[in-house]
N, C-alpha and C. Protein backbone atom coordinates (compact mmCIF):
# COMPACT_ATOMS: atom_id res chain seq x y z
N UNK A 1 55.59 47.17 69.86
CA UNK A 1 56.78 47.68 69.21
C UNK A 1 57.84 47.91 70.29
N UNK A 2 58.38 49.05 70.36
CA UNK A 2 59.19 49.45 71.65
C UNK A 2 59.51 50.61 71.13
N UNK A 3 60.80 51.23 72.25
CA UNK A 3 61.27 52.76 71.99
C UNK A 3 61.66 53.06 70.98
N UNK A 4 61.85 53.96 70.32
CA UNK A 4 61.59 54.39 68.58
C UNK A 4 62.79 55.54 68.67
N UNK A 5 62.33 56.16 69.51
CA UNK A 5 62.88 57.79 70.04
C UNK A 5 63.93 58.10 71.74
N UNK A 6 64.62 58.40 71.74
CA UNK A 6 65.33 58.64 73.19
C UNK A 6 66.15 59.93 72.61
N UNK A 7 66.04 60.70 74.28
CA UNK A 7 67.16 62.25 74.24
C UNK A 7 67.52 61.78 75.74
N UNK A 8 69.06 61.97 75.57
CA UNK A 8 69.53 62.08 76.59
C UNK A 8 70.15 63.70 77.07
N UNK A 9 69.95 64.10 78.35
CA UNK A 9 70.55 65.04 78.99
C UNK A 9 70.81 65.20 79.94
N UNK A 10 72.04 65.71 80.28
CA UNK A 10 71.96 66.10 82.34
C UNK A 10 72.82 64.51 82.79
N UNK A 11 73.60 64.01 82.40
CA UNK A 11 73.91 63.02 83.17
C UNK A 11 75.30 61.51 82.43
N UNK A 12 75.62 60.87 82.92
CA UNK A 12 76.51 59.91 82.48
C UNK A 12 75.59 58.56 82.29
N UNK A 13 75.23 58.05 81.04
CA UNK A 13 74.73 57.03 80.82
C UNK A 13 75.06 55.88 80.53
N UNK A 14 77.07 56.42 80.51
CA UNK A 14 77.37 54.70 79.83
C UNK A 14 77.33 54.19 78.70
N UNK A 15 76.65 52.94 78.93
CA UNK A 15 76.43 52.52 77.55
C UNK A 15 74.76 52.08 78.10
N UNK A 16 74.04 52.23 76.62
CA UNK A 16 73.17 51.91 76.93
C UNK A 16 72.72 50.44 76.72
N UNK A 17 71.45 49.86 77.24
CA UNK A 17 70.81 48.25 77.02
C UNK A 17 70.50 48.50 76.00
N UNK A 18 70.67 47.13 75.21
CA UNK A 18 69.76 47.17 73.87
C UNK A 18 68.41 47.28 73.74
N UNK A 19 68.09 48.39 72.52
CA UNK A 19 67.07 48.65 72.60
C UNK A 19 66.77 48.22 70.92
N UNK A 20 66.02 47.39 70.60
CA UNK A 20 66.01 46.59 69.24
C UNK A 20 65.27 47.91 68.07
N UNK A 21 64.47 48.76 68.81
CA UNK A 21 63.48 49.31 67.95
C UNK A 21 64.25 50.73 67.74
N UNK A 22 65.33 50.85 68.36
CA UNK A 22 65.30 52.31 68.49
C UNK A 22 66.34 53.00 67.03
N UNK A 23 65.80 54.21 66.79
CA UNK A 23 66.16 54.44 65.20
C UNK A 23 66.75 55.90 65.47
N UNK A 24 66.44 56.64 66.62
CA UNK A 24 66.83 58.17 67.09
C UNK A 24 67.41 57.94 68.02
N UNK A 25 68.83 59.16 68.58
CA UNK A 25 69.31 59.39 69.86
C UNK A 25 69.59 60.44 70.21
N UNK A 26 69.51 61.21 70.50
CA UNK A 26 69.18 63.09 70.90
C UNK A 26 70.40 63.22 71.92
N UNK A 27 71.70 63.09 71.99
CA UNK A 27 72.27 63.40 72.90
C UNK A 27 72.96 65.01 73.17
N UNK A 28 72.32 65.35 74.31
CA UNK A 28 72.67 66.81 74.26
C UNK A 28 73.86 66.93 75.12
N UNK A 29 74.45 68.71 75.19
CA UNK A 29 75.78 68.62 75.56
C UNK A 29 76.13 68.31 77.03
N UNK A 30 75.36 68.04 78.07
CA UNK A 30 75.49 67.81 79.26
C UNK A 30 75.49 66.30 79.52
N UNK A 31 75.09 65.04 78.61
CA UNK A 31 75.13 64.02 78.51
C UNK A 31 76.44 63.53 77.86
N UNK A 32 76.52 62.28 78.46
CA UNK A 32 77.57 61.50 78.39
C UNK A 32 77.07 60.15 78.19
N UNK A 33 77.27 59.31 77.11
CA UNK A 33 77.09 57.91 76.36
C UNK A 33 77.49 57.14 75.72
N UNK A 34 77.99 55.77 75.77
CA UNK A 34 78.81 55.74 74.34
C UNK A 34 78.38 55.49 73.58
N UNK A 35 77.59 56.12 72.24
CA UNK A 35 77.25 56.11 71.17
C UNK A 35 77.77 55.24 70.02
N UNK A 36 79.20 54.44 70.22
CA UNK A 36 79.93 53.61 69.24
C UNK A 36 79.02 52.22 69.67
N UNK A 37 78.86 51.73 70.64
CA UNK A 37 78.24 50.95 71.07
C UNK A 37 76.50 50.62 70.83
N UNK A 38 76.25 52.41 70.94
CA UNK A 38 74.52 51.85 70.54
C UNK A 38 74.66 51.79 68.99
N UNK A 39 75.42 52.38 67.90
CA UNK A 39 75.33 52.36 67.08
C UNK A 39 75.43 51.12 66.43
N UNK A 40 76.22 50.21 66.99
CA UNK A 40 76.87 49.02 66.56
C UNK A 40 75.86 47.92 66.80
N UNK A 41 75.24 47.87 67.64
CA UNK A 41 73.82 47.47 68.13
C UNK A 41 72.85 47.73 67.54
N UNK A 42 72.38 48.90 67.26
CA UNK A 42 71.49 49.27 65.79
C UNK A 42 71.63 50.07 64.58
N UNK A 43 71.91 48.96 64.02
CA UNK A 43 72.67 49.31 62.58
C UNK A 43 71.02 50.74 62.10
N UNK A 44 71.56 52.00 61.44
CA UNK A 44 71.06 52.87 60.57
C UNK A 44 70.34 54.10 61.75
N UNK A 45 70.87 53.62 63.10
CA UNK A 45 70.89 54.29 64.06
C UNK A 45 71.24 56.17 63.78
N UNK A 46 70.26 57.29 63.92
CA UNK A 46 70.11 58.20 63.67
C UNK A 46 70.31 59.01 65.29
N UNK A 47 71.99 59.81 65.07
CA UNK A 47 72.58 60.40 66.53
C UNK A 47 72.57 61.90 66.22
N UNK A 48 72.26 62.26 66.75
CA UNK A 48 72.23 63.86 67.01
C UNK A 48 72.68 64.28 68.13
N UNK A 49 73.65 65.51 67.87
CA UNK A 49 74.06 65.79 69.16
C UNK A 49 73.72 67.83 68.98
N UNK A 50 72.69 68.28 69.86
CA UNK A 50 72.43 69.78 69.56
C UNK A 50 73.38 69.95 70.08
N UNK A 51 73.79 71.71 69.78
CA UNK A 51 74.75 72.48 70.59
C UNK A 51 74.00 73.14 72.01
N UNK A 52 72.51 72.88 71.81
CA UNK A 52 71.88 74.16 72.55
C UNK A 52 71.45 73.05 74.03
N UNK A 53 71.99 73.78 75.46
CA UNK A 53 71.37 73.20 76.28
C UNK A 53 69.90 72.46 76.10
N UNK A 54 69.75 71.56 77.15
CA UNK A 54 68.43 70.81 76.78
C UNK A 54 67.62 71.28 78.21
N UNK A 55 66.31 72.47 78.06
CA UNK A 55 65.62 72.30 79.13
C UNK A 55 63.96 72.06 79.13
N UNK A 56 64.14 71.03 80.11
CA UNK A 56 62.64 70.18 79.85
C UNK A 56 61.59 70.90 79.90
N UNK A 57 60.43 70.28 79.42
CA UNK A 57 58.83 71.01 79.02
C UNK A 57 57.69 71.46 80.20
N UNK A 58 58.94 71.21 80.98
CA UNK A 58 58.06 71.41 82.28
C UNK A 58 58.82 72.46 83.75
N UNK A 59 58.54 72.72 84.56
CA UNK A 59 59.14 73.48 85.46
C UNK A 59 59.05 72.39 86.76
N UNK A 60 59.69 72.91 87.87
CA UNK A 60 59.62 72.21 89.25
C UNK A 60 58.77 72.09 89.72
N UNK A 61 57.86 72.78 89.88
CA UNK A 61 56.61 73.02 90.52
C UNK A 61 55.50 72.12 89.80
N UNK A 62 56.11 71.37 88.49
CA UNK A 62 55.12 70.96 87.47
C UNK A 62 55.42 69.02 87.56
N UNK A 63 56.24 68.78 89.03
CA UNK A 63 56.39 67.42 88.91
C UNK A 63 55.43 67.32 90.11
């Protein structure tokens, strides 16, 4: 299959590569993407953008 699911946070992504499978995009408020572009690329494309910072499931000490 391929990626299904992506969250972006923390950074400038551009635009992204096509991704044929992908149906979710989690962009949180510290990310930057252009979303007109992935959308247009996958038609029924599901964008979310939280209000609430995004911090990961893990700590520093945990990489």
């Amino acid at each position: 299959m391929g990626l299904e699911s992506l969250a972006l946070a923390h950074g400038d992504f551009g635009v992204l590569p096509p991704l044929a499978h992908l149906a979710e995009l989690v962009v949180y408020g510290d990310a930057d993407v252009d979303v007109g572009i992935a959308v247009q690329r996958n038609p029924g494309l599901r964008v979310t953008r939280p209000d609430e910072p995004y911090f990961p499931p893990f700590g520093p000490g945990d990489v």
